[in-house]
N, C-alpha and C. Protein backbone atom coordinates (compact mmCIF):
# COMPACT_ATOMS: atom_id res chain seq x y z
N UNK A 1 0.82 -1.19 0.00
CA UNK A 1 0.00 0.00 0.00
C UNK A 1 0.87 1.26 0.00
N UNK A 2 1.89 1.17 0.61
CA UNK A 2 2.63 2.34 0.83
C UNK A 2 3.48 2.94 -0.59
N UNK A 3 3.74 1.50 -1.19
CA UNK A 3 4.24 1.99 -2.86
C UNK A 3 3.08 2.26 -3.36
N UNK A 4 1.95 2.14 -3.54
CA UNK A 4 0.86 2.68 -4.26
C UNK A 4 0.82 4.17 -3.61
N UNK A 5 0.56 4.64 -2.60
CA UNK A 5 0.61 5.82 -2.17
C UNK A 5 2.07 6.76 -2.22
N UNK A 6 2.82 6.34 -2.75
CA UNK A 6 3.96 7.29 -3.15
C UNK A 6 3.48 7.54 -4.63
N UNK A 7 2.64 6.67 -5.47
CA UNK A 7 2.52 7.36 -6.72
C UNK A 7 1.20 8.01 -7.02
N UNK A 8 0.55 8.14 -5.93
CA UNK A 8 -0.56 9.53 -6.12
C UNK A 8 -0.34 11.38 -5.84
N UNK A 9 -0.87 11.26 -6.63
CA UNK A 9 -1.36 13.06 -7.07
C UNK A 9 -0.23 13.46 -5.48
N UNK A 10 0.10 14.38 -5.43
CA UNK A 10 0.14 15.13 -4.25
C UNK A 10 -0.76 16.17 -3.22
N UNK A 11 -1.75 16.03 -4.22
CA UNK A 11 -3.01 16.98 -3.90
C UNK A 11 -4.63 16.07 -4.28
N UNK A 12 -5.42 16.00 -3.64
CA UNK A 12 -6.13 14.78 -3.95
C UNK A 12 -7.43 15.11 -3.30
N UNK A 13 -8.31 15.29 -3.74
CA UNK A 13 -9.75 15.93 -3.20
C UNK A 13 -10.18 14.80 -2.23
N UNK A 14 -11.36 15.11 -1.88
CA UNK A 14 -12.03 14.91 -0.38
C UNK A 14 -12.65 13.73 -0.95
N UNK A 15 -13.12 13.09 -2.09
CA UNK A 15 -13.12 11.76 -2.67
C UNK A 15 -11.83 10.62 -3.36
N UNK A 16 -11.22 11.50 -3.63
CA UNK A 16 -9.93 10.70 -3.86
C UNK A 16 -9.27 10.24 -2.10
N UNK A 17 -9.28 11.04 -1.51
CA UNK A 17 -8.71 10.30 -0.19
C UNK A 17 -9.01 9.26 0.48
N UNK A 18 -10.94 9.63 -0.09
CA UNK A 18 -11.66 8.71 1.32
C UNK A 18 -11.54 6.99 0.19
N UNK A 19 -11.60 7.05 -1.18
CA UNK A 19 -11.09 5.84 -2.07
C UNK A 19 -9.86 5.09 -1.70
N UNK A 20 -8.66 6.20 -0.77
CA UNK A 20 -7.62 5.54 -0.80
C UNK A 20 -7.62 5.26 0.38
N UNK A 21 -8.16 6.05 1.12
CA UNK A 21 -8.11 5.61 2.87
C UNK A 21 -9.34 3.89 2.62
N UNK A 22 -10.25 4.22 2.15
CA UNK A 22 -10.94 2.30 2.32
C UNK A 22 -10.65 1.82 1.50
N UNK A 23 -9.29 2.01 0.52
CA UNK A 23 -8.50 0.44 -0.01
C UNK A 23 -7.76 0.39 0.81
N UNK A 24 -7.26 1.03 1.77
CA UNK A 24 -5.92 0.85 2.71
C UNK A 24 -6.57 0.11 3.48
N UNK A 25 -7.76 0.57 4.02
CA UNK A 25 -8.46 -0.27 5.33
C UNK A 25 -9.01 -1.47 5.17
N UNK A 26 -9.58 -1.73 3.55
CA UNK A 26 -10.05 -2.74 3.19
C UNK A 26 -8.84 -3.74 3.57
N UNK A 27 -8.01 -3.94 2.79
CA UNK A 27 -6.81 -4.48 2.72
C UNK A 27 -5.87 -4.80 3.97
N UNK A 28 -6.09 -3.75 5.17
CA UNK A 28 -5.77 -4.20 6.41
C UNK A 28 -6.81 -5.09 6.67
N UNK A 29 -8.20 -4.97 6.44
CA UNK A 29 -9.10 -5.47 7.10
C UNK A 29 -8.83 -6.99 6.67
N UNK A 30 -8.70 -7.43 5.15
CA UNK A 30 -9.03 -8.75 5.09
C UNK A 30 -7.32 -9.63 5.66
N UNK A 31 -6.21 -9.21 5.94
CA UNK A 31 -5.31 -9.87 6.68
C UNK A 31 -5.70 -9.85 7.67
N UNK A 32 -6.13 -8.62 8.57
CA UNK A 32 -6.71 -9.31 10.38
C UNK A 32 -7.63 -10.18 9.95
N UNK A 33 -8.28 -10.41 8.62
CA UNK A 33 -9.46 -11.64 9.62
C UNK A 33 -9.08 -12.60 8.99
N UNK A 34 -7.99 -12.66 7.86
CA UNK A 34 -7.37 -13.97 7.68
C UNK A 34 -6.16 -14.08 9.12
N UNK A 35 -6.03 -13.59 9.82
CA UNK A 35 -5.55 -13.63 10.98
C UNK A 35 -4.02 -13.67 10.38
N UNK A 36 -3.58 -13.03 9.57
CA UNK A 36 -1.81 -13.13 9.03
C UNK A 36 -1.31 -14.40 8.31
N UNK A 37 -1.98 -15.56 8.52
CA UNK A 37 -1.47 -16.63 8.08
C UNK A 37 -0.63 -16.82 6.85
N UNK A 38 -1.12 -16.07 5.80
CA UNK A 38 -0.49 -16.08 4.54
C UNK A 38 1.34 -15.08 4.98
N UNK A 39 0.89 -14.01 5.68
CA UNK A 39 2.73 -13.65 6.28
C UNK A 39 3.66 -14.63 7.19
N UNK A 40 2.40 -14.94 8.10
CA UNK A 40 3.16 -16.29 9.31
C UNK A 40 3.63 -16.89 8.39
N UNK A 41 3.07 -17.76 6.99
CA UNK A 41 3.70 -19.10 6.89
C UNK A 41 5.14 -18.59 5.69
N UNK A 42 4.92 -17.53 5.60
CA UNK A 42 6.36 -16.66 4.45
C UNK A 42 7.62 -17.03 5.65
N UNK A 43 7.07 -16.29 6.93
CA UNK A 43 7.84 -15.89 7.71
C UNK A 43 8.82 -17.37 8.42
N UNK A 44 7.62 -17.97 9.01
CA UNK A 44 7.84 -19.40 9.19
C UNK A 44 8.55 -20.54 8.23
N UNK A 45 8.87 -20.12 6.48
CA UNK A 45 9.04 -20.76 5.85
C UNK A 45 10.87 -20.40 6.17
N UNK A 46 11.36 -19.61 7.23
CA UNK A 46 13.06 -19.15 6.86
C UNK A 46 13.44 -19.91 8.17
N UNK A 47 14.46 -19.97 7.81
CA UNK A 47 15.23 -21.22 8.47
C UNK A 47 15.10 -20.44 10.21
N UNK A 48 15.63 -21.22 11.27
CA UNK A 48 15.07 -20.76 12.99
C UNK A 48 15.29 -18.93 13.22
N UNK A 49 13.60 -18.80 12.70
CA UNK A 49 13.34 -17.23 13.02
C UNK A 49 13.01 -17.64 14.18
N UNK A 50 12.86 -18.19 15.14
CA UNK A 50 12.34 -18.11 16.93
C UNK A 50 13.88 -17.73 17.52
N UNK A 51 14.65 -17.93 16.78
CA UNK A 51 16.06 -17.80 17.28
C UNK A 51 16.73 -15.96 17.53
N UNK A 52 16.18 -15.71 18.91
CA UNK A 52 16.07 -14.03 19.45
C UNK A 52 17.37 -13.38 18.77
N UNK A 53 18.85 -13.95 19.17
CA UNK A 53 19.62 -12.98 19.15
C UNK A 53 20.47 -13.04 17.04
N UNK A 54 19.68 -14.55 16.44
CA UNK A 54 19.86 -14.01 15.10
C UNK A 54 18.63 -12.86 14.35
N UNK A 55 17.46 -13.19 15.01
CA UNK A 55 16.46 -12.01 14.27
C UNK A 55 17.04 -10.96 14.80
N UNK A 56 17.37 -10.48 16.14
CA UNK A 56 17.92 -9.20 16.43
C UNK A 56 19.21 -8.72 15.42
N UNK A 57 20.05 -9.40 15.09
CA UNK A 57 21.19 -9.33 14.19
C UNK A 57 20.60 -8.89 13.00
N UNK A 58 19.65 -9.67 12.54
CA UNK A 58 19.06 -8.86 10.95
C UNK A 58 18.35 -7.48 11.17
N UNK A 59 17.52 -7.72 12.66
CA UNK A 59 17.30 -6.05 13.26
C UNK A 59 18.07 -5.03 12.90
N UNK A 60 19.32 -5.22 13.64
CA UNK A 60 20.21 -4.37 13.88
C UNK A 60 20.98 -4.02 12.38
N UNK A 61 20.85 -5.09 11.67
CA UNK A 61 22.09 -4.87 9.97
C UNK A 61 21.09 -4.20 9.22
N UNK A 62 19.29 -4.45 9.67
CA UNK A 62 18.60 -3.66 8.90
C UNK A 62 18.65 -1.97 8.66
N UNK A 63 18.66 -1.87 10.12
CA UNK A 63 18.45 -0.31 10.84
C UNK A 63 19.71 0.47 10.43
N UNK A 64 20.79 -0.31 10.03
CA UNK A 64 22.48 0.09 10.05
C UNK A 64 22.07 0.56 8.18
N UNK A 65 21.68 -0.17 7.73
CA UNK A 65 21.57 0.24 6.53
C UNK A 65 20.30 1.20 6.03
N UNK A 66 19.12 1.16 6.82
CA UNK A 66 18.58 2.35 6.29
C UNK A 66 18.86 3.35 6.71
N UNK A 67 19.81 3.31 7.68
CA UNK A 67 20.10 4.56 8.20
C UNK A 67 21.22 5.01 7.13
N UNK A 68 22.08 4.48 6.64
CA UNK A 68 22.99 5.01 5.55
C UNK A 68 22.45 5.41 4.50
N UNK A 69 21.39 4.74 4.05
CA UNK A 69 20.75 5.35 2.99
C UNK A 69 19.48 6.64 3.73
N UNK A 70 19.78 6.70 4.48
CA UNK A 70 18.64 7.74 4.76
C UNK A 70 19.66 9.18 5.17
N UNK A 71 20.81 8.34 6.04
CA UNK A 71 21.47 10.24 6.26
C UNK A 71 22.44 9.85 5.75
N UNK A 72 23.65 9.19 4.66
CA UNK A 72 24.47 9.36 4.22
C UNK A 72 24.51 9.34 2.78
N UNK A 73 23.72 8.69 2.09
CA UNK A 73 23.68 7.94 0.83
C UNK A 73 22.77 9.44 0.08
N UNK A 74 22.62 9.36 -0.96
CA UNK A 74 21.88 9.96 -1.66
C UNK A 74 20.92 9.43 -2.55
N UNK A 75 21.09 7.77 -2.66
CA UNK A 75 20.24 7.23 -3.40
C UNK A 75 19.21 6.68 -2.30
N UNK A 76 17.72 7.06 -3.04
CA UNK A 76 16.66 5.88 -2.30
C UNK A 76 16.80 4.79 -2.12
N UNK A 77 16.47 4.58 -1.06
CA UNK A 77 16.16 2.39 -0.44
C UNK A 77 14.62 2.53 -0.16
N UNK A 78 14.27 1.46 -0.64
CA UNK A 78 12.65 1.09 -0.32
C UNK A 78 13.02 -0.40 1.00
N UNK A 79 12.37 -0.13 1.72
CA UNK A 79 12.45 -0.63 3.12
C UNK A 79 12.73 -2.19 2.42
N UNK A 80 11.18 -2.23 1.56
CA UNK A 80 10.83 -3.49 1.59
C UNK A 80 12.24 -4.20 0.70
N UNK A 81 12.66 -3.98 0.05
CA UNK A 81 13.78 -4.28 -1.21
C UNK A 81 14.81 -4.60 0.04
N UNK A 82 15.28 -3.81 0.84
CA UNK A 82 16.54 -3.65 1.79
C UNK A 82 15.82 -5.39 2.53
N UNK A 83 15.01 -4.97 3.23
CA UNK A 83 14.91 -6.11 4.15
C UNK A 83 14.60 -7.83 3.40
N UNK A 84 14.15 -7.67 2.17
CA UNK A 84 14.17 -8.96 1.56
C UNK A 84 15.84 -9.39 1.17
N UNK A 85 16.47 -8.43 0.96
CA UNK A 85 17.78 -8.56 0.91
C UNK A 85 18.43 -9.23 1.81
N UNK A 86 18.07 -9.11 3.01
CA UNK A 86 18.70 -9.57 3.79
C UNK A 86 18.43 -10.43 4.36
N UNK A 87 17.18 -11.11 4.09
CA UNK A 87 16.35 -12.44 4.13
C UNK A 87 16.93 -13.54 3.56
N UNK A 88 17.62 -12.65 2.20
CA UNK A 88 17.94 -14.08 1.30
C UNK A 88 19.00 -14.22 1.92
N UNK A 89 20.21 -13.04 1.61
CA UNK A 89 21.14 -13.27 1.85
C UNK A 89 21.50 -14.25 3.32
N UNK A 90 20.90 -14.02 4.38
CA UNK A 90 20.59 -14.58 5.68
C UNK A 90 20.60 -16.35 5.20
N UNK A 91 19.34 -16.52 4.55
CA UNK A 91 19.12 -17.69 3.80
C UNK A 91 20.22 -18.17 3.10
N UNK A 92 20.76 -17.87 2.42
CA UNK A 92 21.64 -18.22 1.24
C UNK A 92 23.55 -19.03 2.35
N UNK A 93 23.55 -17.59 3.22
CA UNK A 93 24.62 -17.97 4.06
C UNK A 93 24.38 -18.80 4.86
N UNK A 94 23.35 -19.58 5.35
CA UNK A 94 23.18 -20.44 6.47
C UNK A 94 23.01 -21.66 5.77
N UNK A 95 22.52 -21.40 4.51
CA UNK A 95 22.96 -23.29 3.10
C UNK A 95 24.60 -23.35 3.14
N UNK A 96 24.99 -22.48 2.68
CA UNK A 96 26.36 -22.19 2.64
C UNK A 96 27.33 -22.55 4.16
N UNK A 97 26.96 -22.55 5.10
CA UNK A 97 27.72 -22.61 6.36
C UNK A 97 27.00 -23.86 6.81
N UNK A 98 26.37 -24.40 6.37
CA UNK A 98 25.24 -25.93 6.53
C UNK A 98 24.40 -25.78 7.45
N UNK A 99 23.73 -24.44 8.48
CA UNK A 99 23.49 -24.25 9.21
C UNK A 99 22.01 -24.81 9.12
N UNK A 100 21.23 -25.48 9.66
CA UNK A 100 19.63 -25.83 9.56
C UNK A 100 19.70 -27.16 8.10
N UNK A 101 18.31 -27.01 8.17
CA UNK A 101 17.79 -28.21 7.17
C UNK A 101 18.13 -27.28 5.47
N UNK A 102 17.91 -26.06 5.36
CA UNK A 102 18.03 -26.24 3.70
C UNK A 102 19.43 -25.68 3.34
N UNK A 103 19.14 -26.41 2.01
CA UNK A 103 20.20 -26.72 0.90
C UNK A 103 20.27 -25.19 0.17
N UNK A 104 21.35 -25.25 -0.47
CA UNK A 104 21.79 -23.72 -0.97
C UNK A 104 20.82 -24.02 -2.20
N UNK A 105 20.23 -24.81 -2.82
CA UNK A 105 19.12 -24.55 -4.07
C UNK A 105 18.33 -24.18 -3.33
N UNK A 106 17.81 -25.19 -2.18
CA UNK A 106 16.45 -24.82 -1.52
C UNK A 106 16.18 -23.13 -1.24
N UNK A 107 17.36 -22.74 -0.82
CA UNK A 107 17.71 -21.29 -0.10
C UNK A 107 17.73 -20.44 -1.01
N UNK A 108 18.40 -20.80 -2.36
CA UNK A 108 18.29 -19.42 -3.76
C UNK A 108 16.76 -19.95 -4.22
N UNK A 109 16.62 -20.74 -4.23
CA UNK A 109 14.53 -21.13 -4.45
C UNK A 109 13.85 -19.95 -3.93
N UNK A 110 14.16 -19.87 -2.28
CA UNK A 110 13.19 -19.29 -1.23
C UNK A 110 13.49 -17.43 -1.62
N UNK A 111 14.45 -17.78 -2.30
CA UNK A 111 14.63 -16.03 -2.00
C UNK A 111 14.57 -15.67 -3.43
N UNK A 112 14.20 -16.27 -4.77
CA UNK A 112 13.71 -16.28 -5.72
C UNK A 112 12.32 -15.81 -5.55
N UNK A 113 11.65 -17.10 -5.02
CA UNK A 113 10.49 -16.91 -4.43
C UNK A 113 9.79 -15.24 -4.11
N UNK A 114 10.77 -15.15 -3.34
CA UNK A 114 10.62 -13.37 -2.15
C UNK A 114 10.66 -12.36 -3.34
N UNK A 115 12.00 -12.88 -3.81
CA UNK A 115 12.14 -11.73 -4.79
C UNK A 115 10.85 -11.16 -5.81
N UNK A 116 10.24 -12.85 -6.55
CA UNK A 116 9.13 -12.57 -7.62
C UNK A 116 8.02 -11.85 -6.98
N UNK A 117 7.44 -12.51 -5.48
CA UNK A 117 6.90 -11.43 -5.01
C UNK A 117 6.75 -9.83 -4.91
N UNK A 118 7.63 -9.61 -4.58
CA UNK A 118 8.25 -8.38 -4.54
C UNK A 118 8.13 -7.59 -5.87
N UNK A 119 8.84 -7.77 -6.98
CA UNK A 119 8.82 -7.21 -8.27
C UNK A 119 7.13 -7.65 -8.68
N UNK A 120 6.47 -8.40 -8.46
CA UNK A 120 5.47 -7.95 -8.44
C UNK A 120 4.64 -7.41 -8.12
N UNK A 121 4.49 -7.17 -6.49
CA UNK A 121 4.16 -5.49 -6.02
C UNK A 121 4.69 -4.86 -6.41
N UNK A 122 6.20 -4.55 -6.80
CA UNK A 122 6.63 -3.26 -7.48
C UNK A 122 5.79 -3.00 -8.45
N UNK A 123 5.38 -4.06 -9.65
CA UNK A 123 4.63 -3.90 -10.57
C UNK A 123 3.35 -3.36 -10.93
N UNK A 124 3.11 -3.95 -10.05
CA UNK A 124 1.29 -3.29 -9.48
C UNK A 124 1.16 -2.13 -9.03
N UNK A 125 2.08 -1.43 -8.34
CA UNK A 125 2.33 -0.41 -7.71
C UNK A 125 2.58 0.62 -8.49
N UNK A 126 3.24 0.17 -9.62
CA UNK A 126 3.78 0.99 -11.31
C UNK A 126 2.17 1.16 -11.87
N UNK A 127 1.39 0.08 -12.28
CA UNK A 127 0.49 -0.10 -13.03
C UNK A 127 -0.25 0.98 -12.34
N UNK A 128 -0.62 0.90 -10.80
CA UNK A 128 -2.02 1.60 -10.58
C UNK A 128 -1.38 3.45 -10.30
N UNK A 129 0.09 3.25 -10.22
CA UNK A 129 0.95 5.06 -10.21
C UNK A 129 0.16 5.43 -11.26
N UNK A 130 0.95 4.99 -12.50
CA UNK A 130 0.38 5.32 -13.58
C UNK A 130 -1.23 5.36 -13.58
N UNK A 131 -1.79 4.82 -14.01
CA UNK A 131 -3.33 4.82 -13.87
C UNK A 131 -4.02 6.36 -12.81
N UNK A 132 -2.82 6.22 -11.74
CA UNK A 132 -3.71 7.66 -11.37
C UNK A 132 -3.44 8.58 -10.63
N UNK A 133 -2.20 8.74 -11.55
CA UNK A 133 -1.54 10.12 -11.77
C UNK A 133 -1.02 10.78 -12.61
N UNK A 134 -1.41 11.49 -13.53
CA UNK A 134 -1.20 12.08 -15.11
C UNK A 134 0.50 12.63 -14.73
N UNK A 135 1.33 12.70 -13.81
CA UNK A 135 2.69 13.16 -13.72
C UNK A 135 3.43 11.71 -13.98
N UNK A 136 2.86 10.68 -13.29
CA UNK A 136 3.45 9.51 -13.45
C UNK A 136 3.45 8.93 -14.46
N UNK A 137 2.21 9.04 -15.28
CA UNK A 137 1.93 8.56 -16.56
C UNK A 137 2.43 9.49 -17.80
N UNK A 138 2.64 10.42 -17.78
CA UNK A 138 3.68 11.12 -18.48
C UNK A 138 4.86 10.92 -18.49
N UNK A 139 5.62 10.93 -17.36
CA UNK A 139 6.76 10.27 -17.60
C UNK A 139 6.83 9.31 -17.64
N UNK A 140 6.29 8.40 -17.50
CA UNK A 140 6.28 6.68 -18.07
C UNK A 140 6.44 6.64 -19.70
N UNK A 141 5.36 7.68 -19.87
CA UNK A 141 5.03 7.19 -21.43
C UNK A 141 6.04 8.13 -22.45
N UNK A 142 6.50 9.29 -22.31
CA UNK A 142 7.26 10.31 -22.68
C UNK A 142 8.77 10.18 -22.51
């Protein structure tokens, strides 16, 4: 939702808001009453996330890096891109060091996986910019 709302209007009347405020809510609404399951079992699918002081470690390498891109860097990071990054990579090094049950295919699989996700919200997020915002769709098409 949050990439869809970086590519609207900057100015947006008293019906355009209340459209975007109940797709936002819609869309929260139907994960609380699927109760998360479809994120639990993403989340649950990476090798021992119950394990406190390695999730804190991806915490901490997360925060280290948006913070560089936020006060040192000059180029944008999109949260979501940074932190799947470091999912795989997480993944990828623990096939690699034999750490847990999967295999370094299994592990470039899983973060394949993340990735296609991903570029496909990016995608969608492009499709509906465009669609409705004549600045976005100009420069797309121009």
């Amino acid at each position: 939702m949050s990439n869809i709302a970086v590519f609207l209007p900057r100015s947006l009347n008293g019906g355009e808001v209340t459209a975007v405020c109940l797709l936002i809510v819609a869309g929260l609404g139907i994960m609380l009453v699927q109760g998360g399951e479809k994120i639990q079992k993403v989340v649950d699918s990476k090798s021992r996330v119950k394990d406190v002081p390695e999730a804190t470690l991806v915490d901490f390498l997360f925060a280290i890096v948006l913070f560089v891109f936020k006060m040192i860097s000059k180029i944008p990071m999109s949260t979501t891109w940074c932190f799947v990054g470091l999912l795989a990579g997480r993944e990828i090094a623990f096939a690699i060091r034999k750490i847990g049950d999967s295999t370094f295919k299994n592990s470039f699989k899983m973060s394949a996986k993340d990735l296609s996700a991903v570029i496909l919200g990016f995608v969608i997020s492009l499709i509906v910019g465009v669609g409705a915002n004549s600045v976005v769709r100009d420069g797309f098409f121009n």
